[in-house]
PDB file of N, CA and C in Angstrom:
ATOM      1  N   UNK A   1      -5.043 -17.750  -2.138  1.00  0.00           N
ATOM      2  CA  UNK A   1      -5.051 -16.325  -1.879  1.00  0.00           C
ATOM      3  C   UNK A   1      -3.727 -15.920  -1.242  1.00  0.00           C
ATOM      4  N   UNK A   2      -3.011 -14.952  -1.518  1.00  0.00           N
ATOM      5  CA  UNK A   2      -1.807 -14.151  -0.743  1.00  0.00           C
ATOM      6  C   UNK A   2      -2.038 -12.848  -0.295  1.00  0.00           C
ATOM      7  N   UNK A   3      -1.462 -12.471   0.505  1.00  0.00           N
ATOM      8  CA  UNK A   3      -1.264 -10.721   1.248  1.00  0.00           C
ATOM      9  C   UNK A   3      -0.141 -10.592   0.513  1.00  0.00           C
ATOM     10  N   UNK A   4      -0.601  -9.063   0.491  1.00  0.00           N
ATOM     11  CA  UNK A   4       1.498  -8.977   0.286  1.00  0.00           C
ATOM     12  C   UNK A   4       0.791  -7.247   0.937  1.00  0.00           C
ATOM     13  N   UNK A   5       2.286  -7.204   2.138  1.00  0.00           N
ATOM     14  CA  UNK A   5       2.509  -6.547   2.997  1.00  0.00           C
ATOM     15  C   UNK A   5       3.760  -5.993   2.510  1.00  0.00           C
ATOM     16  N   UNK A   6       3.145  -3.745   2.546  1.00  0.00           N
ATOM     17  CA  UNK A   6       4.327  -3.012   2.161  1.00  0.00           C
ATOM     18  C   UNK A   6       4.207  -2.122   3.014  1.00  0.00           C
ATOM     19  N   UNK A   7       5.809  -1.957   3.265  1.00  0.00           N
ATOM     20  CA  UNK A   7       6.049  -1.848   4.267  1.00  0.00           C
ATOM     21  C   UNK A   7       7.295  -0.166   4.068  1.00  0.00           C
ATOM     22  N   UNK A   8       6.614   0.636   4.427  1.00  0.00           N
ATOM     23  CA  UNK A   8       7.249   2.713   3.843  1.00  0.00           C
ATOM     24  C   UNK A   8       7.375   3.317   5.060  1.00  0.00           C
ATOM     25  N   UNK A   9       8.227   4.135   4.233  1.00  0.00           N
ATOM     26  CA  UNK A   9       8.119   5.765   5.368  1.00  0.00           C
ATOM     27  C   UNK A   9       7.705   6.538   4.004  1.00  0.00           C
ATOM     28  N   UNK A  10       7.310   7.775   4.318  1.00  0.00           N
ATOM     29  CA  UNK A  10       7.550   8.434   3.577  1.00  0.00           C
ATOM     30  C   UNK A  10       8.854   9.238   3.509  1.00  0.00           C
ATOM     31  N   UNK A  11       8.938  10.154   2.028  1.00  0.00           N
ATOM     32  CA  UNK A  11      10.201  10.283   1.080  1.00  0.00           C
ATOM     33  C   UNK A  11      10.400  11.751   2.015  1.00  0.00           C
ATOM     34  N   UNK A  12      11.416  12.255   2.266  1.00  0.00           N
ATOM     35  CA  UNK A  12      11.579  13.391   2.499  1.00  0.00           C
ATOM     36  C   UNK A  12      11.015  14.506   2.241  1.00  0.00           C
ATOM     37  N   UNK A  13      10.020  15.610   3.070  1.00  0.00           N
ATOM     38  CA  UNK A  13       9.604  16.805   2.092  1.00  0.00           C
ATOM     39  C   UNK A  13       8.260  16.275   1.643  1.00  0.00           C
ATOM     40  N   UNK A  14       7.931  15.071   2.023  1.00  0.00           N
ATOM     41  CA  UNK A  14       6.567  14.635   1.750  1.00  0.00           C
ATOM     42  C   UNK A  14       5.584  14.795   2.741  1.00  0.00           C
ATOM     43  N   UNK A  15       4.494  15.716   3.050  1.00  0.00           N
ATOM     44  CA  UNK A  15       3.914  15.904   3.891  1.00  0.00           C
ATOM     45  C   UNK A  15       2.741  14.971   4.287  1.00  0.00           C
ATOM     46  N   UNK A  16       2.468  14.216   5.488  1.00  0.00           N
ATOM     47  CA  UNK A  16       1.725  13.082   6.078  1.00  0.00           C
ATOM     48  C   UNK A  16       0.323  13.929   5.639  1.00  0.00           C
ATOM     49  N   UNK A  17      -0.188  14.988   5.978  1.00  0.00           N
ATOM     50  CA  UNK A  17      -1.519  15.287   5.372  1.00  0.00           C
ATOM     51  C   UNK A  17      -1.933  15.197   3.620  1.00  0.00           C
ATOM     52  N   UNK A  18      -0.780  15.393   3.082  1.00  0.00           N
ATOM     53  CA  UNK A  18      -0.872  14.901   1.659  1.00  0.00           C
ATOM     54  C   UNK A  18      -1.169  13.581   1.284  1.00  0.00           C
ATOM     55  N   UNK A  19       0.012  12.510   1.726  1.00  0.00           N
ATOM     56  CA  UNK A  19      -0.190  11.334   1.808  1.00  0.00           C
ATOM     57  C   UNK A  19      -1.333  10.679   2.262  1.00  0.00           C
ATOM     58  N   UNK A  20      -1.830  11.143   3.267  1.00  0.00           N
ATOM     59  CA  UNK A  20      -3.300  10.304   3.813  1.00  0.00           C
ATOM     60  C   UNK A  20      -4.289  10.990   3.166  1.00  0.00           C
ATOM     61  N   UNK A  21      -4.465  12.241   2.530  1.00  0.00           N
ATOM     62  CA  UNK A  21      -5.543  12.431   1.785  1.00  0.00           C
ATOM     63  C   UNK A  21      -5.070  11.686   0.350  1.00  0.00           C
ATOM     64  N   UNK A  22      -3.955  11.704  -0.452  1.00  0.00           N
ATOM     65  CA  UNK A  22      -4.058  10.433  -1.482  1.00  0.00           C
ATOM     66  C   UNK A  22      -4.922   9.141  -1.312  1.00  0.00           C
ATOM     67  N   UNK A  23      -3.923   8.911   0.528  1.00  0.00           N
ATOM     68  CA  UNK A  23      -4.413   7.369   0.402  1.00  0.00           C
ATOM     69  C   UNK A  23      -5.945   6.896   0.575  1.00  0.00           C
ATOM     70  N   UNK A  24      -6.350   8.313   1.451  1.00  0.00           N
ATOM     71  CA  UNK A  24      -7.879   7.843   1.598  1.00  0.00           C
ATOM     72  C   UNK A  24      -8.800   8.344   0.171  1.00  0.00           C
ATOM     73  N   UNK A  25      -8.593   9.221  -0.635  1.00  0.00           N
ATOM     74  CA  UNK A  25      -9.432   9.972  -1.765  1.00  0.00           C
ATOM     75  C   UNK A  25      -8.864   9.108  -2.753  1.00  0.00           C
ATOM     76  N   UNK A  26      -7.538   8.448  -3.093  1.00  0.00           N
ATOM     77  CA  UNK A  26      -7.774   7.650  -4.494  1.00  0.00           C
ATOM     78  C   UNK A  26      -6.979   6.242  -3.907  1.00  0.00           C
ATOM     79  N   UNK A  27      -6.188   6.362  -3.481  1.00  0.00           N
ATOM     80  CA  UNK A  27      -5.563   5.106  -3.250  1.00  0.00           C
ATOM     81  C   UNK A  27      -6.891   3.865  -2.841  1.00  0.00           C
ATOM     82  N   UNK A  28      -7.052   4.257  -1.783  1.00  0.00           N
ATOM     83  CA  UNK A  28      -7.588   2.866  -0.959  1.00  0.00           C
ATOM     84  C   UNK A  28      -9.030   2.487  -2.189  1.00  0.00           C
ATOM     85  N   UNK A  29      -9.834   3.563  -2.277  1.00  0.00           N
ATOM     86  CA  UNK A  29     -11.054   3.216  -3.381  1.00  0.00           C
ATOM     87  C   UNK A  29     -10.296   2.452  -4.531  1.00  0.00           C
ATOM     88  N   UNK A  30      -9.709   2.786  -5.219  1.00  0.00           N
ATOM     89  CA  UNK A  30      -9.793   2.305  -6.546  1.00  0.00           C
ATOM     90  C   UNK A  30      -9.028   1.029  -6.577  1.00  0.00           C
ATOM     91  N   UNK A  31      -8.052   1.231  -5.558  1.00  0.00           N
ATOM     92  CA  UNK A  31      -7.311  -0.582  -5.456  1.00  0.00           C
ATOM     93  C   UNK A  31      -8.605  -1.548  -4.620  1.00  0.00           C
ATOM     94  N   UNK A  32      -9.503  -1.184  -3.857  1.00  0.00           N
ATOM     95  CA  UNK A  32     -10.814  -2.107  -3.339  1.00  0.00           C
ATOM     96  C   UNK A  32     -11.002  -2.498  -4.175  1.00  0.00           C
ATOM     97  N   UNK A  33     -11.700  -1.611  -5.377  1.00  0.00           N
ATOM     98  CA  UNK A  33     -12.548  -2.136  -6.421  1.00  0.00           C
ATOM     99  C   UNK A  33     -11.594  -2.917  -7.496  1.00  0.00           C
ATOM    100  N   UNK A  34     -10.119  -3.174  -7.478  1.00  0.00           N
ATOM    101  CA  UNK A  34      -9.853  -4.295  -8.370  1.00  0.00           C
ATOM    102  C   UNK A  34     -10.451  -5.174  -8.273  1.00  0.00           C
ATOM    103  N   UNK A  35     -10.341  -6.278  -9.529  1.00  0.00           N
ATOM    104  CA  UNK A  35     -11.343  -7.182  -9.163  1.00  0.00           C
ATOM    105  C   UNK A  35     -10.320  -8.264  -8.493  1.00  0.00           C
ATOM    106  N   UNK A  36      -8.911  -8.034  -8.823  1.00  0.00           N
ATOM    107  CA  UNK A  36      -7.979  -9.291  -7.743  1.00  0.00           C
ATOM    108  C   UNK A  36      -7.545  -8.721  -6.281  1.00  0.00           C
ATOM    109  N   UNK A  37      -8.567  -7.773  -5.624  1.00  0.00           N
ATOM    110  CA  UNK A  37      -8.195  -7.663  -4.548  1.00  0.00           C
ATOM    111  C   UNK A  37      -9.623  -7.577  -3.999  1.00  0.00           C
ATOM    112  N   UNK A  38      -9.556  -8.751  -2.837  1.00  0.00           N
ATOM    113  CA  UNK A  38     -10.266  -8.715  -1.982  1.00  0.00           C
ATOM    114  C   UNK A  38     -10.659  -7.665  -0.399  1.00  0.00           C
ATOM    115  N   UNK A  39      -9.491  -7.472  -0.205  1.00  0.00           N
ATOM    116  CA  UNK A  39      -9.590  -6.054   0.672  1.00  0.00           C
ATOM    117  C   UNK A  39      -8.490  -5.368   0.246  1.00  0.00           C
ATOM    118  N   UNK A  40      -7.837  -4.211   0.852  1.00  0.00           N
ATOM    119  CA  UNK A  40      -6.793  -3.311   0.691  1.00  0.00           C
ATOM    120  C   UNK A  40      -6.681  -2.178   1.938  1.00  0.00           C
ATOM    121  N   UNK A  41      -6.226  -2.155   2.812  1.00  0.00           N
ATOM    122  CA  UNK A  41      -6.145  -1.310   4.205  1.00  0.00           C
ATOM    123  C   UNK A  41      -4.563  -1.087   4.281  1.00  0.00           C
ATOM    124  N   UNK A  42      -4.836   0.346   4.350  1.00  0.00           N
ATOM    125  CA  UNK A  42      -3.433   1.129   4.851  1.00  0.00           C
ATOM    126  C   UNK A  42      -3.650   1.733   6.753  1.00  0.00           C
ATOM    127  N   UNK A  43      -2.373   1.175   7.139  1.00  0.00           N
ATOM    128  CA  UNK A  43      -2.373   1.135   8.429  1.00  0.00           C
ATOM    129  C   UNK A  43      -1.290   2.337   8.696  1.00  0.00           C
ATOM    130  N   UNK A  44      -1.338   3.330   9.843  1.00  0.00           N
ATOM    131  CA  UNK A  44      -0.862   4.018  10.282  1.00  0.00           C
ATOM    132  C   UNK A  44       0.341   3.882  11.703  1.00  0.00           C
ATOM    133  N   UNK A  45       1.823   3.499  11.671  1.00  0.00           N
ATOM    134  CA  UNK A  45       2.330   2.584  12.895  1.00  0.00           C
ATOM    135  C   UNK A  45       2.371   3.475  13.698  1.00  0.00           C
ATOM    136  N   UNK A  46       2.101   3.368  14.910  1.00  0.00           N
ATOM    137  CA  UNK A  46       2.256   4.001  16.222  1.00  0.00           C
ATOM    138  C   UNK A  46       2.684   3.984  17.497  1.00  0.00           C
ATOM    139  N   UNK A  47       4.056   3.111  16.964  1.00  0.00           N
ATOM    140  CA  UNK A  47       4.877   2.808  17.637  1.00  0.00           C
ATOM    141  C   UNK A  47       4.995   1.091  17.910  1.00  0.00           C
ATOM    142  N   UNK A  48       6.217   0.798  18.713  1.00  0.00           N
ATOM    143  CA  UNK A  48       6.481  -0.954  19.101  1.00  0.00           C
ATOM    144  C   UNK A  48       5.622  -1.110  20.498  1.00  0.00           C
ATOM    145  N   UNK A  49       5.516  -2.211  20.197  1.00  0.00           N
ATOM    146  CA  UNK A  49       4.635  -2.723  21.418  1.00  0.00           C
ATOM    147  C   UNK A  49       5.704  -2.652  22.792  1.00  0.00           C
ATOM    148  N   UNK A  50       6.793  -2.831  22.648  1.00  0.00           N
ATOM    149  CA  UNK A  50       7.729  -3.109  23.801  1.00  0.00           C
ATOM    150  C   UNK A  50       8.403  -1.600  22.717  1.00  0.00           C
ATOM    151  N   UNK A  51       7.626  -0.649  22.797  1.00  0.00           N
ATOM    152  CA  UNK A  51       8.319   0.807  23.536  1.00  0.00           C
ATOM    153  C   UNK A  51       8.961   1.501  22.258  1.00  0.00           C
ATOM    154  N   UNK A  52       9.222   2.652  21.856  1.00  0.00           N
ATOM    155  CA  UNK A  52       9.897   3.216  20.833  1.00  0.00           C
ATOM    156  C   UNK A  52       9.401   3.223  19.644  1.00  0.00           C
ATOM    157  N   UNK A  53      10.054   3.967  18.619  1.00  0.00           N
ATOM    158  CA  UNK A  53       9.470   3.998  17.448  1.00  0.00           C
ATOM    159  C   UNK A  53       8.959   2.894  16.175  1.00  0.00           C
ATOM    160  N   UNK A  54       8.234   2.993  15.575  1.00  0.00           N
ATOM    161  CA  UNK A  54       7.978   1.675  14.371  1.00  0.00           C
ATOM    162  C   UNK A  54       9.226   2.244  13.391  1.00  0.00           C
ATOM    163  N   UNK A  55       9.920   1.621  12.948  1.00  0.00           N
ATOM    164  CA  UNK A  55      10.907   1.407  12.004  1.00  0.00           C
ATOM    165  C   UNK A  55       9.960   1.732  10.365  1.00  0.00           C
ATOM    166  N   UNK A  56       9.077   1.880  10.279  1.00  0.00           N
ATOM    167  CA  UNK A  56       7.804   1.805   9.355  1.00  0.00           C
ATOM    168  C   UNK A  56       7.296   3.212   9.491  1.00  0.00           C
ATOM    169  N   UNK A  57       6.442   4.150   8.678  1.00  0.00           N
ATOM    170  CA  UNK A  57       5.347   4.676   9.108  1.00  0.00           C
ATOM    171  C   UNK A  57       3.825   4.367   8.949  1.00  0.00           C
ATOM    172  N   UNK A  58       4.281   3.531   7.407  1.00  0.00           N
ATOM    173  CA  UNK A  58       2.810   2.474   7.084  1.00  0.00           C
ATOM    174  C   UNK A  58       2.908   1.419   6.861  1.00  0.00           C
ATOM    175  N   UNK A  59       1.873   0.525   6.955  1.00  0.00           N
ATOM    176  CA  UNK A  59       1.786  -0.368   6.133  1.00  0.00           C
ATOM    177  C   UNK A  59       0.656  -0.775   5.307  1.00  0.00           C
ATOM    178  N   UNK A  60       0.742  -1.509   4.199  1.00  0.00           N
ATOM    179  CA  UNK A  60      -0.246  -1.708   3.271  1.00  0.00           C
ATOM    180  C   UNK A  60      -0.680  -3.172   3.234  1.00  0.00           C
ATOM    181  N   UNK A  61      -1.661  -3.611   3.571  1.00  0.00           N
ATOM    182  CA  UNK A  61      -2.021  -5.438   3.412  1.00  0.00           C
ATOM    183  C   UNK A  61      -3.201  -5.359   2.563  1.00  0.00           C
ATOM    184  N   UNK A  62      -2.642  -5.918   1.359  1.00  0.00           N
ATOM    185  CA  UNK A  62      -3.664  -6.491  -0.058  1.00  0.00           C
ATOM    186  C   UNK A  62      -3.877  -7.969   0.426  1.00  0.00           C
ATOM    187  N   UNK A  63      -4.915  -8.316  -0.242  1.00  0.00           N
ATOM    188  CA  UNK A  63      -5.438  -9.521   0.130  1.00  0.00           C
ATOM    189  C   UNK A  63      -5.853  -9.367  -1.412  1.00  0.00           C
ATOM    190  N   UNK A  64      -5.109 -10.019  -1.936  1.00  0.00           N
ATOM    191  CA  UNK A  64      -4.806 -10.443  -3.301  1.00  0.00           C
ATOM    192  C   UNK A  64      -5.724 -11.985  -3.845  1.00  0.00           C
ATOM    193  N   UNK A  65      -6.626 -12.048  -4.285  1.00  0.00           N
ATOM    194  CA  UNK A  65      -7.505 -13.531  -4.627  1.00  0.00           C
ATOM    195  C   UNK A  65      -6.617 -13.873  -5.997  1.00  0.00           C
ATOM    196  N   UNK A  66      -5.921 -13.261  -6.997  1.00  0.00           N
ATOM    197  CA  UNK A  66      -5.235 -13.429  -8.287  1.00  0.00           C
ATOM    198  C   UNK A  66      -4.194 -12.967  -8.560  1.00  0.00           C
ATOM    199  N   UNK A  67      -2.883 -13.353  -8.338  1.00  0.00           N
ATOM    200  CA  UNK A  67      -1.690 -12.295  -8.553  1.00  0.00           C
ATOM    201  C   UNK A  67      -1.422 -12.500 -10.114  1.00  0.00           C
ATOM    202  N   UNK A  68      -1.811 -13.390 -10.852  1.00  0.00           N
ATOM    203  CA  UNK A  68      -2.097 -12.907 -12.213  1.00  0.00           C
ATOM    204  C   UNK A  68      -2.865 -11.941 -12.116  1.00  0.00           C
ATOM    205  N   UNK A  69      -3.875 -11.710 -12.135  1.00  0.00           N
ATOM    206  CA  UNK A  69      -4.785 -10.975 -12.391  1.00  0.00           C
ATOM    207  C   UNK A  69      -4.755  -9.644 -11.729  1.00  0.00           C
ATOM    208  N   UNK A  70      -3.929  -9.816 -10.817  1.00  0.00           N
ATOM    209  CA  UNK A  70      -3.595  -8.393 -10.123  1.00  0.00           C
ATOM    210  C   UNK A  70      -2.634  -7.793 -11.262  1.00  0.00           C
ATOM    211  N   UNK A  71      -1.435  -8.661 -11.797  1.00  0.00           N
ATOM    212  CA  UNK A  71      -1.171  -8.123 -13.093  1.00  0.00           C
ATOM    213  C   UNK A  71      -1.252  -7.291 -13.951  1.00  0.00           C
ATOM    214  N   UNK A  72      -2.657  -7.437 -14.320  1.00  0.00           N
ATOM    215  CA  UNK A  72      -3.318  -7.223 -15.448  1.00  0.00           C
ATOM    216  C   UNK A  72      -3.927  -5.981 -14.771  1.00  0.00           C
ATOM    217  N   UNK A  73      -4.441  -6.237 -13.422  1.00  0.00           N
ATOM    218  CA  UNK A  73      -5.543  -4.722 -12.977  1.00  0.00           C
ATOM    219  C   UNK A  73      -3.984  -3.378 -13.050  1.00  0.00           C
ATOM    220  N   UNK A  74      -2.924  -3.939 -12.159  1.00  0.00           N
ATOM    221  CA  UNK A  74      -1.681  -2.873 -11.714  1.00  0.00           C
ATOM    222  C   UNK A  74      -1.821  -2.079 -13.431  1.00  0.00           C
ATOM    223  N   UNK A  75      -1.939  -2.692 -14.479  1.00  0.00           N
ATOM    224  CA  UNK A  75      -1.186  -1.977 -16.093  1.00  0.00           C
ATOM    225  C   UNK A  75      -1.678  -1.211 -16.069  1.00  0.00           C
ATOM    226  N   UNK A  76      -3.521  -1.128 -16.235  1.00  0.00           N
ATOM    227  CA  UNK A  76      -4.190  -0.241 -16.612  1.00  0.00           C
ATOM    228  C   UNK A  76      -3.359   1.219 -16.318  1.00  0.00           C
ATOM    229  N   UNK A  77      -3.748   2.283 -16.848  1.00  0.00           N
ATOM    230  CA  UNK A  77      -3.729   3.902 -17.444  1.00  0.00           C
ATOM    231  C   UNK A  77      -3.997   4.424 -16.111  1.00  0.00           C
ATOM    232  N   UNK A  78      -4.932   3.924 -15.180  1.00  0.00           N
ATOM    233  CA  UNK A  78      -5.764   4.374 -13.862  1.00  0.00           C
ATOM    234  C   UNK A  78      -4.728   3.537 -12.576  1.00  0.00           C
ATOM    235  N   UNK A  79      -4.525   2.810 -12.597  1.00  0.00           N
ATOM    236  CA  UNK A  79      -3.173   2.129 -11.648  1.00  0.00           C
ATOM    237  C   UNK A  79      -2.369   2.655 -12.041  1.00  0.00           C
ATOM    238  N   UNK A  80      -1.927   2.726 -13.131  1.00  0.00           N
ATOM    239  CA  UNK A  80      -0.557   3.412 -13.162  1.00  0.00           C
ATOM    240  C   UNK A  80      -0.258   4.747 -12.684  1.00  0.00           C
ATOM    241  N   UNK A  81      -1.720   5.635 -12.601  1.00  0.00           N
ATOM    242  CA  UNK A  81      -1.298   6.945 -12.374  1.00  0.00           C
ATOM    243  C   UNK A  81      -0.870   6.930 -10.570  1.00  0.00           C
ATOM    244  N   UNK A  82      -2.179   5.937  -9.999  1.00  0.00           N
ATOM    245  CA  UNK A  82      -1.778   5.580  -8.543  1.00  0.00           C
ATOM    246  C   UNK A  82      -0.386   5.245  -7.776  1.00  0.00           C
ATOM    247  N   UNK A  83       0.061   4.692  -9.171  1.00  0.00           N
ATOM    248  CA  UNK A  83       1.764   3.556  -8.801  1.00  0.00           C
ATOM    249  C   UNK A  83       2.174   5.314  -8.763  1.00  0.00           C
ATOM    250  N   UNK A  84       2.476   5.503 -10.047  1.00  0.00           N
ATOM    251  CA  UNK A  84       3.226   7.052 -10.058  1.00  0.00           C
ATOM    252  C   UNK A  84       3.121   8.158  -8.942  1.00  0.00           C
ATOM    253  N   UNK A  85       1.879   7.926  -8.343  1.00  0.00           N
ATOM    254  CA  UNK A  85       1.654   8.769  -7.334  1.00  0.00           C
ATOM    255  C   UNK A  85       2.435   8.390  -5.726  1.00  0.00           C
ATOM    256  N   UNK A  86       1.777   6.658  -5.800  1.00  0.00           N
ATOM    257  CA  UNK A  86       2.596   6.828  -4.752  1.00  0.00           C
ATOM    258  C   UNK A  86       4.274   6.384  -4.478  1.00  0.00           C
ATOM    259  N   UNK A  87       4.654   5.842  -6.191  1.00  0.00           N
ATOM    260  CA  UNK A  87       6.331   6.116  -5.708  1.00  0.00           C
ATOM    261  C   UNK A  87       6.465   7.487  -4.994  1.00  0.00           C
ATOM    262  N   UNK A  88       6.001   8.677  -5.355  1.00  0.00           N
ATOM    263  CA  UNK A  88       6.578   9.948  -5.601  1.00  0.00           C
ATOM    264  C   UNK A  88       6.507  10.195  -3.916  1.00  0.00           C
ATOM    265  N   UNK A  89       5.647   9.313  -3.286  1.00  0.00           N
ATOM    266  CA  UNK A  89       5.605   9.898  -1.549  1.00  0.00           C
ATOM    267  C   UNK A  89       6.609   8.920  -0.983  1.00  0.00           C
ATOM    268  N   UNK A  90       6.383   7.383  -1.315  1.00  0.00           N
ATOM    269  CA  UNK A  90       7.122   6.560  -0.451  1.00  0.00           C
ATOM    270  C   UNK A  90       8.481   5.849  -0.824  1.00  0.00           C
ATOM    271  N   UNK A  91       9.118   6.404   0.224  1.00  0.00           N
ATOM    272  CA  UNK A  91      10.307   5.806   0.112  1.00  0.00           C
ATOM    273  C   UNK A  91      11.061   4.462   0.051  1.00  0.00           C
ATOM    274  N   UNK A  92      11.514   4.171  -0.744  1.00  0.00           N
ATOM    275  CA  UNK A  92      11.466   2.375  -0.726  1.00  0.00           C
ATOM    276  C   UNK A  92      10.889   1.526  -0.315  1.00  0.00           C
ATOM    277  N   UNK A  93       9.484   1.275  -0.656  1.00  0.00           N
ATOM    278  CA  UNK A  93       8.828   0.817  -0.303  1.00  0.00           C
ATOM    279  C   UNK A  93       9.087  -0.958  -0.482  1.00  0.00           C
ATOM    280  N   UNK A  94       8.843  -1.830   0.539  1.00  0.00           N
ATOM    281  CA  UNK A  94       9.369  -3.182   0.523  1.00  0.00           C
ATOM    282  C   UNK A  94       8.054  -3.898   0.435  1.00  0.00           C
ATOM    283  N   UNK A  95       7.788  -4.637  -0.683  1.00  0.00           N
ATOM    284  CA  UNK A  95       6.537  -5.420  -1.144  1.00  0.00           C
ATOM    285  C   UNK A  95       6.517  -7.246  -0.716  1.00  0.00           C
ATOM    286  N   UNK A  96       6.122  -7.276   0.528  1.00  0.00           N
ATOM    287  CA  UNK A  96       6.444  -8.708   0.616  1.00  0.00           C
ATOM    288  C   UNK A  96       4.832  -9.508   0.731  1.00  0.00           C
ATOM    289  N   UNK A  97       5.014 -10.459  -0.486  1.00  0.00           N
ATOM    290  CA  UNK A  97       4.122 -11.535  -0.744  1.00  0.00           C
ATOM    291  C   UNK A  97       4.124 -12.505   0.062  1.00  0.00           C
ATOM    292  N   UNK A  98       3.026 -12.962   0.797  1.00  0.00           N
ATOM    293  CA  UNK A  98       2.980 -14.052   1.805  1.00  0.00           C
ATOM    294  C   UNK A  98       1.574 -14.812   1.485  1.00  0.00           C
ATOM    295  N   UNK A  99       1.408 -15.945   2.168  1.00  0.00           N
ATOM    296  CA  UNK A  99       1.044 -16.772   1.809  1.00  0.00           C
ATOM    297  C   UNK A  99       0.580 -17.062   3.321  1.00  0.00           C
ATOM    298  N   UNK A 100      -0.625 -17.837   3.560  1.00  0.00           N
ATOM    299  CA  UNK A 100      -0.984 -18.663   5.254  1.00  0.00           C
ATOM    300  C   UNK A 100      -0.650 -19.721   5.402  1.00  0.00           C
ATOM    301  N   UNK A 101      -0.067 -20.073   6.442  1.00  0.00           N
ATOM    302  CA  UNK A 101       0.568 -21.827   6.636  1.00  0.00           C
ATOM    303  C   UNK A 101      -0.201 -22.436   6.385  1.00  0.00           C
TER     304      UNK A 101
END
């Protein structure tokens, strides 16, 4: 099994009440129900522990059981409209795949 942790701000001109109603009304449902993802939680940063701002505004941790098979779920017509949606809010978003020691 892998996480892969992504890691955004949002894009300029993109409003945070938009974005969290995406993420909670289509995002988070329909990536649960892949069948290569075991959970999917978008986190909100709220600052560093030792003080100041998160360098981040979200983050995303998939718990991925098939990254083939996550593959295959991302193509579909219905992911894709999600991908499209949320390039259009987040700004370079950095996708890092990890693994547990």
């Amino acid at each position: 099994m892998a996480k892969i942790i992504v890691l955004f701000n949002l894009k300029p001109g993109t409003s945070v009440a938009d974005y969290e109603a995406f993420a909670r009304e289509s995002d988070l449902p329909i990536v649960n129900a892949l069948p290569s993802v075991d959970r999917f939680e978008v986190l909100k940063a709220e600052g560093l522990l030792t003080g100041g701002p998160s360098p981040y505004q979200y983050i995303e941790i998939i718990d991925v059981n098939n990254l083939e098979q996550l593959g295959k779920d991302v193509s579909t017509e219905t992911m894709q409209k999600i991908a499209a949606t949320f390039r259009s809010m987040a700004e370079e978003p950095l996708f890092i795949i990890t693994k547990n020691l």
